[in-house]
N, C-alpha and C. Protein backbone atom coordinates (compact mmCIF):
# COMPACT_ATOMS: atom_id res chain seq x y z
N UNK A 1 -6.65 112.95 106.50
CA UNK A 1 -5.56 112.03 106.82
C UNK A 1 -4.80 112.48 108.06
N UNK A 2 -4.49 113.86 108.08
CA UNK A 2 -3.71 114.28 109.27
C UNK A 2 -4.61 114.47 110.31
N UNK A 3 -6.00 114.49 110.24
CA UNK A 3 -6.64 114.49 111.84
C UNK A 3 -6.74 113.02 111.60
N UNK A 4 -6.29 112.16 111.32
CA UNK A 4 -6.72 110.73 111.55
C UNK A 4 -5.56 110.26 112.04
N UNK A 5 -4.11 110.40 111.58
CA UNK A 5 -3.04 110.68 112.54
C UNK A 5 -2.97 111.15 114.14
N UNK A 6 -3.65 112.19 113.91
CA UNK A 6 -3.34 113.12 115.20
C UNK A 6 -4.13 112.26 116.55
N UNK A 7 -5.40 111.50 116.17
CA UNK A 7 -5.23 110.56 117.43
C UNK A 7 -5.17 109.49 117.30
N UNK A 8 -4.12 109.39 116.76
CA UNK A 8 -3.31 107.93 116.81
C UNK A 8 -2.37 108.17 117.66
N UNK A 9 -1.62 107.21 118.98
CA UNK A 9 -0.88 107.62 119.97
C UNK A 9 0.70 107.40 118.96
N UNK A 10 1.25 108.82 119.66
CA UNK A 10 2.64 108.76 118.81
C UNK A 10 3.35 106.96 119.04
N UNK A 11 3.26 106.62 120.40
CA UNK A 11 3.82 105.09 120.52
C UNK A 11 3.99 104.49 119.14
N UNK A 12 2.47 104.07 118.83
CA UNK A 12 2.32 103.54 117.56
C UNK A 12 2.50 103.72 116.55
N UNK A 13 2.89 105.10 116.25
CA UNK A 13 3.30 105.47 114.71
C UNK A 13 4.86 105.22 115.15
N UNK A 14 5.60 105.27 116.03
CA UNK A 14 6.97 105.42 116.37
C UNK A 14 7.04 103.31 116.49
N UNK A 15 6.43 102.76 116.74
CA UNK A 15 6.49 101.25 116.75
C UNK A 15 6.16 100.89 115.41
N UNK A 16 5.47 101.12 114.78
CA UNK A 16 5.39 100.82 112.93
C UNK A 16 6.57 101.37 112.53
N UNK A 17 7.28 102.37 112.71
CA UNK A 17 8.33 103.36 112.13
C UNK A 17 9.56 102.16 112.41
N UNK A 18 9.73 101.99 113.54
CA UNK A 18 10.92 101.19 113.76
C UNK A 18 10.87 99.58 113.56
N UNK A 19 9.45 99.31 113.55
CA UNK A 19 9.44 97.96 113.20
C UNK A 19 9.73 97.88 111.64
N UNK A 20 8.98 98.61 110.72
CA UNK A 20 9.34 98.79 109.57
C UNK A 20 10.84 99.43 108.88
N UNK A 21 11.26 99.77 109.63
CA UNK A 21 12.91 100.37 109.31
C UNK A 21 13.54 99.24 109.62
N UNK A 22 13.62 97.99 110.67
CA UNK A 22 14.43 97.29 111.37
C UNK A 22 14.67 95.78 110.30
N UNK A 23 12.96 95.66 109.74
CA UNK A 23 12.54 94.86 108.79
C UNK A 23 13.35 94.89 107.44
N UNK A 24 13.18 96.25 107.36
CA UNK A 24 14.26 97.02 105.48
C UNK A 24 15.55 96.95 105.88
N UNK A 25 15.70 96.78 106.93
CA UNK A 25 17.44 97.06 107.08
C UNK A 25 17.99 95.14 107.35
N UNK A 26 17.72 94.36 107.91
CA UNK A 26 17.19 93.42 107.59
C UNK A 26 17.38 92.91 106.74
N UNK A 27 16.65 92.48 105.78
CA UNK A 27 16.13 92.50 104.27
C UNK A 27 17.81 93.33 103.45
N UNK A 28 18.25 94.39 103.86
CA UNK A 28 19.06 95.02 103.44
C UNK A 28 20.16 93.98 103.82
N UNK A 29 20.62 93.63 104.82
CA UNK A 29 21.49 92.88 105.49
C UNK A 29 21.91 91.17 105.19
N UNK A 30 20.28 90.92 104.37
CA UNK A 30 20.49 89.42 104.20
C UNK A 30 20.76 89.67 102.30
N UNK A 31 20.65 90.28 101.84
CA UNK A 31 21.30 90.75 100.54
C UNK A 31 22.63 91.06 100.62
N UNK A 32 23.39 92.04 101.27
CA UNK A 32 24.51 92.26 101.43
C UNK A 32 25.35 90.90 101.60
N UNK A 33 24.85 90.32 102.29
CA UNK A 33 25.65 88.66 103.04
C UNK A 33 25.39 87.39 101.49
N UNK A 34 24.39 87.79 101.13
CA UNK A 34 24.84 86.52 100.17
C UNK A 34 25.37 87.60 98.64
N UNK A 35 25.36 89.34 98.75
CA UNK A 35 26.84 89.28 97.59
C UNK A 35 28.03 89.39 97.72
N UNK A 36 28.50 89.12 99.39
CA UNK A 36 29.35 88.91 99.80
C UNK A 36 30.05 87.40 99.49
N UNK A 37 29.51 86.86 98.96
CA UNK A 37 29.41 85.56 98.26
C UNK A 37 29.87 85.71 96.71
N UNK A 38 29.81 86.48 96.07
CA UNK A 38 29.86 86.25 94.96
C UNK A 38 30.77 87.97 94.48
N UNK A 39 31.16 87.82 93.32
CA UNK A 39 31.16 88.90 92.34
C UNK A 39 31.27 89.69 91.68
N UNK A 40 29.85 89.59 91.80
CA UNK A 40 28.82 90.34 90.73
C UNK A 40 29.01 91.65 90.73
N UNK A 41 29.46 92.38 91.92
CA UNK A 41 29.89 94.11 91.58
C UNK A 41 31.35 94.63 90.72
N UNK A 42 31.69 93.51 91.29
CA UNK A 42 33.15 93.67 90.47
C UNK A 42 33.89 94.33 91.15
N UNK A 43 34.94 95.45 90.44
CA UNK A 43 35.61 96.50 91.26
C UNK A 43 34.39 97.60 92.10
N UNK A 44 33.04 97.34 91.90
CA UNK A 44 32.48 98.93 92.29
C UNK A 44 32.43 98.54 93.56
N UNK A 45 32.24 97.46 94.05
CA UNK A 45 32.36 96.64 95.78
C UNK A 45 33.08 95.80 96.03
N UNK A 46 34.29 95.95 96.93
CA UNK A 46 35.62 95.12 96.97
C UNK A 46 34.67 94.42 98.20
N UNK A 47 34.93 93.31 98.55
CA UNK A 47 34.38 92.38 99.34
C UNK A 47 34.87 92.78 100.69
N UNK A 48 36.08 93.82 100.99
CA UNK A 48 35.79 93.82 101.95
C UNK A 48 35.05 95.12 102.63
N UNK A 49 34.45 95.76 101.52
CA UNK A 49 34.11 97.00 101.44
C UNK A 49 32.38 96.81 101.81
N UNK A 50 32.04 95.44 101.48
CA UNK A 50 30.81 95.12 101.33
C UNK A 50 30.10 93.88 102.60
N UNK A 51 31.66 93.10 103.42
CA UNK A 51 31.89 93.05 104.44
C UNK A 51 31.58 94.25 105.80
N UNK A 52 32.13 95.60 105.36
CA UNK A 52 32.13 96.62 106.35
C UNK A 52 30.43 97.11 106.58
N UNK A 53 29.84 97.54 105.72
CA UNK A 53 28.41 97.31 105.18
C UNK A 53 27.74 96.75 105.89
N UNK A 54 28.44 95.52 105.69
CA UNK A 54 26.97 94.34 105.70
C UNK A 54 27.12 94.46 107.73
N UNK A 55 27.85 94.59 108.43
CA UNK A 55 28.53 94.81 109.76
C UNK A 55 27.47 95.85 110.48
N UNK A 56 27.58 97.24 109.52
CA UNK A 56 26.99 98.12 110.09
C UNK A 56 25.61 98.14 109.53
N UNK A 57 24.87 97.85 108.61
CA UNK A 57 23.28 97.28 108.58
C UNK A 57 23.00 96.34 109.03
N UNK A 58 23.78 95.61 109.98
CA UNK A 58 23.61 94.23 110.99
C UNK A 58 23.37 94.90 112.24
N UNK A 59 24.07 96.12 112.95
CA UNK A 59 24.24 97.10 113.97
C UNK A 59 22.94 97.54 114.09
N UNK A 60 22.40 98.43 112.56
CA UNK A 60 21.59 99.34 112.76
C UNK A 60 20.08 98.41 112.80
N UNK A 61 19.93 97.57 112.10
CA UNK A 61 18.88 96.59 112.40
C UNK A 61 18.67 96.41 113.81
N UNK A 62 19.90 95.84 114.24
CA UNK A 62 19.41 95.65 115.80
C UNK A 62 19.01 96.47 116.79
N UNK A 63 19.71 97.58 116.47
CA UNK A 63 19.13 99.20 117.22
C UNK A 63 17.65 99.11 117.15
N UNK A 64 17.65 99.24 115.96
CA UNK A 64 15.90 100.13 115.37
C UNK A 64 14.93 98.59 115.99
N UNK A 65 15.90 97.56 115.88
CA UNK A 65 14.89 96.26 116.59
C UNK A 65 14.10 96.74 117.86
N UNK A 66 15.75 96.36 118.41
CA UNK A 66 15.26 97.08 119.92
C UNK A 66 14.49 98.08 120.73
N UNK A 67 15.07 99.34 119.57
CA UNK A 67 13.71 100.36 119.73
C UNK A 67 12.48 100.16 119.67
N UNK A 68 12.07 99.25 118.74
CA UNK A 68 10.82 98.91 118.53
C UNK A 68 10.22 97.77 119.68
N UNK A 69 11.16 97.36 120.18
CA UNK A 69 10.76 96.38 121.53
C UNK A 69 10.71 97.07 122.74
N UNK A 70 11.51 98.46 122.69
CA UNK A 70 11.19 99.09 123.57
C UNK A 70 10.15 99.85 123.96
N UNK A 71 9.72 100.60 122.56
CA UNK A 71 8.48 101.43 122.36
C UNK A 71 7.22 100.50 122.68
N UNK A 72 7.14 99.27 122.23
CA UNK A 72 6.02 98.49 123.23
C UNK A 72 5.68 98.23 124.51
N UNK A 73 6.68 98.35 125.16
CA UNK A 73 6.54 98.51 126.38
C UNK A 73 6.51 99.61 127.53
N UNK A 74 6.33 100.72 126.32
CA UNK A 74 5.61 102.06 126.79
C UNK A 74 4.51 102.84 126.26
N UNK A 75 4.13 101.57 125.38
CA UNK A 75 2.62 101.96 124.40
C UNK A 75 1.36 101.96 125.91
N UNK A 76 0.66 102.67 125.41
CA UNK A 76 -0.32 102.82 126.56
C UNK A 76 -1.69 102.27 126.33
N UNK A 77 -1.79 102.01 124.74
CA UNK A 77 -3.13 101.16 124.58
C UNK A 77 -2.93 99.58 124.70
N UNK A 78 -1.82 98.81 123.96
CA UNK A 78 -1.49 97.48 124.82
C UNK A 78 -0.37 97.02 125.44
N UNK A 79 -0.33 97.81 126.92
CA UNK A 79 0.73 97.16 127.91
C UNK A 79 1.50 96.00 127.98
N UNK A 80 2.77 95.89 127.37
CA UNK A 80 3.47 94.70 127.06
C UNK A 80 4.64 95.14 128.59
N UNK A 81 4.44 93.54 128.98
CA UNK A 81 5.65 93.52 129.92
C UNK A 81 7.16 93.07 129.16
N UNK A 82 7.92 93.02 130.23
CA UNK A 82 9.51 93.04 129.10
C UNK A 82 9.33 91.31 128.78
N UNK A 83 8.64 90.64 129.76
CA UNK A 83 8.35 89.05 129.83
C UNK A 83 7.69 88.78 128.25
N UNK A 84 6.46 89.52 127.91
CA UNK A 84 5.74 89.53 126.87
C UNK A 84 6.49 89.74 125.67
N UNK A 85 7.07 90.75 125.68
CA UNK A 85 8.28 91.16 124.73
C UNK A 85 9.21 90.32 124.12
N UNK A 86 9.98 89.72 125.32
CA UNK A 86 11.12 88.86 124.90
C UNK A 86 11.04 87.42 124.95
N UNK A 87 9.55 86.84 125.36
CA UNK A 87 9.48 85.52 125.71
C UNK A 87 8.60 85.48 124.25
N UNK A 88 8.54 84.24 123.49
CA UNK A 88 7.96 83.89 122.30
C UNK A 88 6.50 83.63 122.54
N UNK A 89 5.57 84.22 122.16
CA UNK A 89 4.11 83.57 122.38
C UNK A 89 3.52 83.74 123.47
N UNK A 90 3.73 84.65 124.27
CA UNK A 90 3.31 85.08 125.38
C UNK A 90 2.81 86.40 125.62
N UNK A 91 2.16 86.68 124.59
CA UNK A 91 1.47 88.43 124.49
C UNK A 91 0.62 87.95 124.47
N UNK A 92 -0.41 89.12 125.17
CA UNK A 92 -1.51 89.33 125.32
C UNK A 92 -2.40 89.69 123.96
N UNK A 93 -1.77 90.34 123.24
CA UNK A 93 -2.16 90.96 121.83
C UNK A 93 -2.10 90.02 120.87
N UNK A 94 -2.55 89.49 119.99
CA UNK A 94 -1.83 88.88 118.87
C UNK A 94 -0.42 87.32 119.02
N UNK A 95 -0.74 86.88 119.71
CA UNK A 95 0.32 86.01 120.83
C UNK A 95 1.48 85.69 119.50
N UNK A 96 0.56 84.63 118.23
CA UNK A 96 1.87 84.02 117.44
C UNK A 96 2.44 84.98 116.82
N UNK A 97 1.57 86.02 116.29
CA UNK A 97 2.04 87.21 115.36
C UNK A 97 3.22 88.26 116.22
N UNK A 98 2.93 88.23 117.42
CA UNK A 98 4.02 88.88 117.98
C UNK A 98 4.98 88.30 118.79
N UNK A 99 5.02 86.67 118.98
CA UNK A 99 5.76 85.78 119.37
C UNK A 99 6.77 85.60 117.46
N UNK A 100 6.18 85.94 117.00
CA UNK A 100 7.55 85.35 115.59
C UNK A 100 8.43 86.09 115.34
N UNK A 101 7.98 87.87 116.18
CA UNK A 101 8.75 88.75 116.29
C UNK A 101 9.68 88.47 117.07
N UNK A 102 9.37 87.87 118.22
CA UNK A 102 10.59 87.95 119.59
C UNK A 102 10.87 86.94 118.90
N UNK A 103 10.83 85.55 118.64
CA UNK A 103 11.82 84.73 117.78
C UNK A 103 12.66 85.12 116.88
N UNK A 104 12.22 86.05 115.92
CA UNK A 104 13.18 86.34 114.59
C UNK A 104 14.41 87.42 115.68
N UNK A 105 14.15 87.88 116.36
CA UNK A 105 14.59 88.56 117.31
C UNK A 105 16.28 87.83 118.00
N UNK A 106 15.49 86.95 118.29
CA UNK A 106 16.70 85.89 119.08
C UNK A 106 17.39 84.96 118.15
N UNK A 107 16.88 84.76 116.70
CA UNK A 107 17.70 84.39 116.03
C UNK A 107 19.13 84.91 115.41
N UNK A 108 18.62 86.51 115.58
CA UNK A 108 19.60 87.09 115.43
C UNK A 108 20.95 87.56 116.50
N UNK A 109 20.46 87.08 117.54
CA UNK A 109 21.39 86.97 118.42
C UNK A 109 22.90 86.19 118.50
N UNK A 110 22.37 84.88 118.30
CA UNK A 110 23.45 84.57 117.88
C UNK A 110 24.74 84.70 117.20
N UNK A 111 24.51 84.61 116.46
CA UNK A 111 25.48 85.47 115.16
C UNK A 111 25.89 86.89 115.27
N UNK A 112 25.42 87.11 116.16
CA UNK A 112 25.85 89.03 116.97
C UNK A 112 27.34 88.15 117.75
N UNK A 113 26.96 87.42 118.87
CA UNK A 113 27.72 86.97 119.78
C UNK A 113 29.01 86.63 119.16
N UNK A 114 28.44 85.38 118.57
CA UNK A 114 29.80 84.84 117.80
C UNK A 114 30.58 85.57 116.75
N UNK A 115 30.04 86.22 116.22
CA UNK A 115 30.81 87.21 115.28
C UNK A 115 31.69 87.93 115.93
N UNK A 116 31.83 88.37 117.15
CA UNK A 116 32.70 89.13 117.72
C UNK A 116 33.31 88.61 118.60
N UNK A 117 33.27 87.03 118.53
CA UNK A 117 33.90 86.08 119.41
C UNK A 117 34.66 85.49 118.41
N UNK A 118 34.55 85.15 117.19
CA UNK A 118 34.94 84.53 116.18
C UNK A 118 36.50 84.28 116.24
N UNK A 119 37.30 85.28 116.05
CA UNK A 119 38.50 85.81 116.00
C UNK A 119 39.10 84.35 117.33
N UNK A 120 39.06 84.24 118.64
CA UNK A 120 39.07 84.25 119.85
C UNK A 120 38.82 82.21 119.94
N UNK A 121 38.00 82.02 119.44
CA UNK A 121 37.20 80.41 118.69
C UNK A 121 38.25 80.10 118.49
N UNK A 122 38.87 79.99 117.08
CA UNK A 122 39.66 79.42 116.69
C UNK A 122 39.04 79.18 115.42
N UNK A 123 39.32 77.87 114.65
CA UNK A 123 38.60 77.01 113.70
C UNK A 123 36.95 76.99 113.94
N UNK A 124 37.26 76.08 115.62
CA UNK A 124 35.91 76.19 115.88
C UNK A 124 34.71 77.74 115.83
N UNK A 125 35.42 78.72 115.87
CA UNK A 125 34.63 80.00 115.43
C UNK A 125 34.15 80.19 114.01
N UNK A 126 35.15 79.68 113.28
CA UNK A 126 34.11 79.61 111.87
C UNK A 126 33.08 78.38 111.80
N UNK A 127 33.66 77.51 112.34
CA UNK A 127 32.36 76.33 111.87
C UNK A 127 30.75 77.24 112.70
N UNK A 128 31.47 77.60 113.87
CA UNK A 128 29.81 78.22 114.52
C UNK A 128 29.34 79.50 113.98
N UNK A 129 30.63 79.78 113.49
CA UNK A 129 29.67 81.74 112.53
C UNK A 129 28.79 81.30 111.28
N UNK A 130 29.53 80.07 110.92
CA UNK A 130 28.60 79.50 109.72
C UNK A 130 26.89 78.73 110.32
N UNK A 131 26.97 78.49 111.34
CA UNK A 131 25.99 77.88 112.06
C UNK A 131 24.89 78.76 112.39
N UNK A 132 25.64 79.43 112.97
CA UNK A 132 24.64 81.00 113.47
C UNK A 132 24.02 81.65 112.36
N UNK A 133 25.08 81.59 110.89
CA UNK A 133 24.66 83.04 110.21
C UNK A 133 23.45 81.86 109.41
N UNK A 134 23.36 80.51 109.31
CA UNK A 134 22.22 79.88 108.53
C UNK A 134 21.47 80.39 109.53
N UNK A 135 21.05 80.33 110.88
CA UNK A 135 19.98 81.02 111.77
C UNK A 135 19.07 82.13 111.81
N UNK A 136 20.71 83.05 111.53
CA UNK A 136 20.52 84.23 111.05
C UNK A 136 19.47 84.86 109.84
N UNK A 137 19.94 84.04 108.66
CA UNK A 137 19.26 83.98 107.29
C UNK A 137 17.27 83.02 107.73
N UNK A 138 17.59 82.58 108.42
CA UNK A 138 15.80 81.53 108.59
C UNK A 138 15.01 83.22 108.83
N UNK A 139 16.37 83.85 109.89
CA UNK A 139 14.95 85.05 110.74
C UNK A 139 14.28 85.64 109.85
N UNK A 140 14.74 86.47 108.16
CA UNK A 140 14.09 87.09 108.06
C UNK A 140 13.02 86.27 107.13
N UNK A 141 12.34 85.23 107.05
CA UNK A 141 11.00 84.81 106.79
C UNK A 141 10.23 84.81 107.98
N UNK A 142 10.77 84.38 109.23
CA UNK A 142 9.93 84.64 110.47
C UNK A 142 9.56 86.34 110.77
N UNK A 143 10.72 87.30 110.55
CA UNK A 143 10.29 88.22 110.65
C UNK A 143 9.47 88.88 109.60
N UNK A 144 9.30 88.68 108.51
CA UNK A 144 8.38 88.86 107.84
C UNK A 144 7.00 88.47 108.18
N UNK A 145 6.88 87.24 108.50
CA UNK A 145 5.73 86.92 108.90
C UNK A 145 4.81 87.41 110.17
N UNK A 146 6.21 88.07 110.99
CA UNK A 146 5.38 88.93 112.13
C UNK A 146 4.91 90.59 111.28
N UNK A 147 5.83 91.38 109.87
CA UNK A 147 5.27 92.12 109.54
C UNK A 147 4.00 91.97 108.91
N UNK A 148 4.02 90.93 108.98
CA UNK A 148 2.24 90.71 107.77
C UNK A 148 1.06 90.31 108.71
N UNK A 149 1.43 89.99 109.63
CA UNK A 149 0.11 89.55 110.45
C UNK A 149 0.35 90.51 111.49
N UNK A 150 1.20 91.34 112.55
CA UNK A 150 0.91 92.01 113.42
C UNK A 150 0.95 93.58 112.68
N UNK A 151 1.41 93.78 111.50
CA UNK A 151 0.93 95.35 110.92
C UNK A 151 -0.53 95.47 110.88
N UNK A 152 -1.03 96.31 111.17
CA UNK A 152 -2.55 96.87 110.72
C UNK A 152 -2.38 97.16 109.27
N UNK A 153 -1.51 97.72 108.76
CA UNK A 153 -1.28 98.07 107.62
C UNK A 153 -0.75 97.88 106.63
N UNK A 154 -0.42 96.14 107.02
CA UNK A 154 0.40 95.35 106.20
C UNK A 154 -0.32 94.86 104.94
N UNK A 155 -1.37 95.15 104.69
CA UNK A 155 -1.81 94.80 103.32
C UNK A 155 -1.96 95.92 102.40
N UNK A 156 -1.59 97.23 102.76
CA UNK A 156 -1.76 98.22 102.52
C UNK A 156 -0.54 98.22 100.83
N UNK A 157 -1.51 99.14 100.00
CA UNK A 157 -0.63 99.08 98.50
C UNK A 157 0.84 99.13 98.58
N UNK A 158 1.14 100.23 99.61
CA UNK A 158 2.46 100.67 99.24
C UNK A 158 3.48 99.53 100.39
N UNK A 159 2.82 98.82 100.96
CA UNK A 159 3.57 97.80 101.82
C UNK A 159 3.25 96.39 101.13
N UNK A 160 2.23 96.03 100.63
CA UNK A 160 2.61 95.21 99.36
C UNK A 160 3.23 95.10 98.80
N UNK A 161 3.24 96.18 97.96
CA UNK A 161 4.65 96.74 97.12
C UNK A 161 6.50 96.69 97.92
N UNK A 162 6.30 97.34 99.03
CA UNK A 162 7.82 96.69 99.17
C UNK A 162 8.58 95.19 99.83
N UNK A 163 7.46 94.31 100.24
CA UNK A 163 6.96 92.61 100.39
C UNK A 163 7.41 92.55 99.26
N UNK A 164 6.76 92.77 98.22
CA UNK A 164 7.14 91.90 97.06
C UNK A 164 8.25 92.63 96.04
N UNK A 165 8.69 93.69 96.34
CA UNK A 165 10.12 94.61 95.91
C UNK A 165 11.17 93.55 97.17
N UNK A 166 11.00 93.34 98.25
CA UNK A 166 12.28 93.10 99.14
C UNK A 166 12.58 91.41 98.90
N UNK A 167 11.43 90.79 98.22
CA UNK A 167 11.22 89.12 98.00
C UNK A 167 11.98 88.97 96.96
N UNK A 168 11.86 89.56 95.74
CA UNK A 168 12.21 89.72 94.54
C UNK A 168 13.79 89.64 94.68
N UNK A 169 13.94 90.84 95.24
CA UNK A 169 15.55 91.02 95.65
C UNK A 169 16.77 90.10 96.05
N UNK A 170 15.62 89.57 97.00
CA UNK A 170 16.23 88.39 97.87
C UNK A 170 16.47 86.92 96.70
N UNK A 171 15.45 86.62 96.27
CA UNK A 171 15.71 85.50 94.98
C UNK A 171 16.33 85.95 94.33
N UNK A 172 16.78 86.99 93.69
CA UNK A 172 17.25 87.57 92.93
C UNK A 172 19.07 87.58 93.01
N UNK A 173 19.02 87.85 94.30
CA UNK A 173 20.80 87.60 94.98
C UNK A 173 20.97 85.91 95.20
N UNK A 174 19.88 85.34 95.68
CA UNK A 174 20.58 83.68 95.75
C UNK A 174 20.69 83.34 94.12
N UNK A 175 19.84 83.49 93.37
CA UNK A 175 20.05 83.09 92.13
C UNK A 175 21.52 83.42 91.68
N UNK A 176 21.76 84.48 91.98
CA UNK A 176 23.38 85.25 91.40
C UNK A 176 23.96 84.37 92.09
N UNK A 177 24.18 84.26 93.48
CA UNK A 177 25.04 83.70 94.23
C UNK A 177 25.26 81.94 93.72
N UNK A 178 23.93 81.60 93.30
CA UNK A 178 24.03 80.29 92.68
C UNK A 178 24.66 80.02 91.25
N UNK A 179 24.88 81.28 90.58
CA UNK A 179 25.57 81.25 89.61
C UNK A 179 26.75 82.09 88.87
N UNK A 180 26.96 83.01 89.72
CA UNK A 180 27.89 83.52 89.60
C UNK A 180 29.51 83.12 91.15
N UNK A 181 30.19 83.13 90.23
CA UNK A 181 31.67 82.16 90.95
C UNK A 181 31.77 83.50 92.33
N UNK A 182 32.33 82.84 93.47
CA UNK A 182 32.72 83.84 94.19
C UNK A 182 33.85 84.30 93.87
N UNK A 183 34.28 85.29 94.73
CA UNK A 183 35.71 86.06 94.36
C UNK A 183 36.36 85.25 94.76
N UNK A 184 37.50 85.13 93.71
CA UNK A 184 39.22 85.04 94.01
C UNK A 184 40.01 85.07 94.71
N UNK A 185 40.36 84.45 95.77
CA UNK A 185 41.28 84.87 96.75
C UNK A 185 43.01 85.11 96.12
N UNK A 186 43.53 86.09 96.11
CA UNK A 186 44.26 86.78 95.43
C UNK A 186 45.65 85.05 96.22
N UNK A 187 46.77 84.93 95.23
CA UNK A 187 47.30 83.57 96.41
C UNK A 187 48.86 84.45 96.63
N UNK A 188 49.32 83.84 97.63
CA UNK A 188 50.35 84.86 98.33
C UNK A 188 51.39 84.92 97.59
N UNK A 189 51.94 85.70 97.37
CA UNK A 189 53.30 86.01 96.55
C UNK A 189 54.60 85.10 96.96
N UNK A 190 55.23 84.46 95.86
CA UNK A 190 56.51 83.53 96.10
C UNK A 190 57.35 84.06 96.91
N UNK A 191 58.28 83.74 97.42
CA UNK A 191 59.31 84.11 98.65
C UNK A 191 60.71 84.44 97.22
N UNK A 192 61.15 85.76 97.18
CA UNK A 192 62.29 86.06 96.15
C UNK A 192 63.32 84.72 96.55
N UNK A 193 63.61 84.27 95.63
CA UNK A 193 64.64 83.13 95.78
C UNK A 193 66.24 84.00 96.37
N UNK A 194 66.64 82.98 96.63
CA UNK A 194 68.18 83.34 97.27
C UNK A 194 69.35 82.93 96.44
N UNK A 195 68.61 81.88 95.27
CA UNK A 195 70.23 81.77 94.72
C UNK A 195 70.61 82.53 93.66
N UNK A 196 71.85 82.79 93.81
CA UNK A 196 72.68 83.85 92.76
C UNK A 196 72.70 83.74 91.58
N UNK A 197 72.84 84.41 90.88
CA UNK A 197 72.51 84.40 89.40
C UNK A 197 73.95 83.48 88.76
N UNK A 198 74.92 83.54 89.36
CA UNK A 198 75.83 82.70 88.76
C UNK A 198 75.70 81.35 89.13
N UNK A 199 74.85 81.04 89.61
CA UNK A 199 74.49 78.96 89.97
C UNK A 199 73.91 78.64 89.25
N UNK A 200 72.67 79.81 88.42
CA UNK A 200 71.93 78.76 87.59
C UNK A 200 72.39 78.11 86.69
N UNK A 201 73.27 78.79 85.99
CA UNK A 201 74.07 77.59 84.70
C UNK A 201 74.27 76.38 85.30
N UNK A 202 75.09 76.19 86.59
CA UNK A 202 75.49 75.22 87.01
C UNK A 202 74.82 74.23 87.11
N UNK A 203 73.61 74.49 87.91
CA UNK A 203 72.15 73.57 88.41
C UNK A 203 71.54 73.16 86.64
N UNK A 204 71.15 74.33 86.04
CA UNK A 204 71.01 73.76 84.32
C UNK A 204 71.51 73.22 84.08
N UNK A 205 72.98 72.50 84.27
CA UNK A 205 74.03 71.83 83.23
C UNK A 205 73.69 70.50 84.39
N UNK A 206 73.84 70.32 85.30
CA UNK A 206 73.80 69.41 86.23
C UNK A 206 72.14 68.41 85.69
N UNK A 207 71.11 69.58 85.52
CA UNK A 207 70.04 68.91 84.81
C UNK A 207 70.19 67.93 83.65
């Protein structure tokens, strides 16, 4: 196994590594967002605790994305230009299988932008964070579909296994979300009244 590694070009074990980390984190990210919806943790995840979370596995996805878009374009067995990379369907290799990548890619863009524009919008910033983040949620079936057809090793037991561990999951949270109530918005505390304790008789008797 390890001389069968050893000439394999590091590129490629470092482009499976990050494509597959970017995918789980991902997958991690579109779970977080719909129990941010609901719940179901109770006190063990205060929503905005699970908000902060869901922020920074949105971050690190896009890192390890990028890395992995970068590392292709310093692989030395198939030379990807940055054109090939970031334009949909335009590789030389595998065109749709690695065109659904640069799509799921740019879906997630959006919702990067506006999320940190949101604040700044107005009203109109939530109607479009809600716009973006349905976008958001399409990518990871597209990006799945680039892990199953451009992995070499995507049929492999133990990547079967977490396909159908990360699917599971995912039905598993809309179902909750479809039936369990979201949280409570706590409602703002009354303003202490101002009148004196010697009026109320008065106002009572006047009743």
């Amino acid at each position: 196994m390890f001389e069968a590694l050893s000439s394999v070009p590091w590129t490629w074990l470092a482009i499976r590594a990050t494509g597959i980390t970017s995918w789980g984190l991902l997958t991690a990210v579109v779970i977080w967002g719909i129990l941010l919806k609901t719940r179901l943790l109770g006190k063990l995840a205060t929503p905005q605790g699970l908000l902060v979370m869901h922020r920074w596995l949105s971050a690190l996805a896009l890192a390890f994305l990028a890395a992995h878009m970068g590392l292709l374009m310093i692989d030395p067995v198939v030379r990807f230009t940055p054109t090939q990379v970031l334009i949909p369907f335009t590789s030389p290799w595998e065109p749709i299988a690695v065109g659904l990548g640069a799509l799921a890619f740019w879906m997630l863009i959006p919702v990067s932008i506006v999320g940190r524009l949101r604040t700044k919008l107005g009203k109109a910033g939530n109607t479009w964070f809600r716009r973006t983040h349905l976008i958001a949620y399409a990518a990871w079936p597209v990006a799945t579909a680039h892990y199953v057809m451009a992995g070499t090793d995507a049929l492999a037991a133990w990547s079967v296994a977490l396909l159908i561990t990360a699917t599971t999951l995912i039905a598993c949270a809309l179902l909750v979300r479809g039936f369990v109530p979201p949280p409570s918005r706590r409602s703002a505390p009354r303003p202490a009244t101002t009148e004196s304790p010697e009026r109320e008789p008065v106002l009572a008797s006047v009743g």
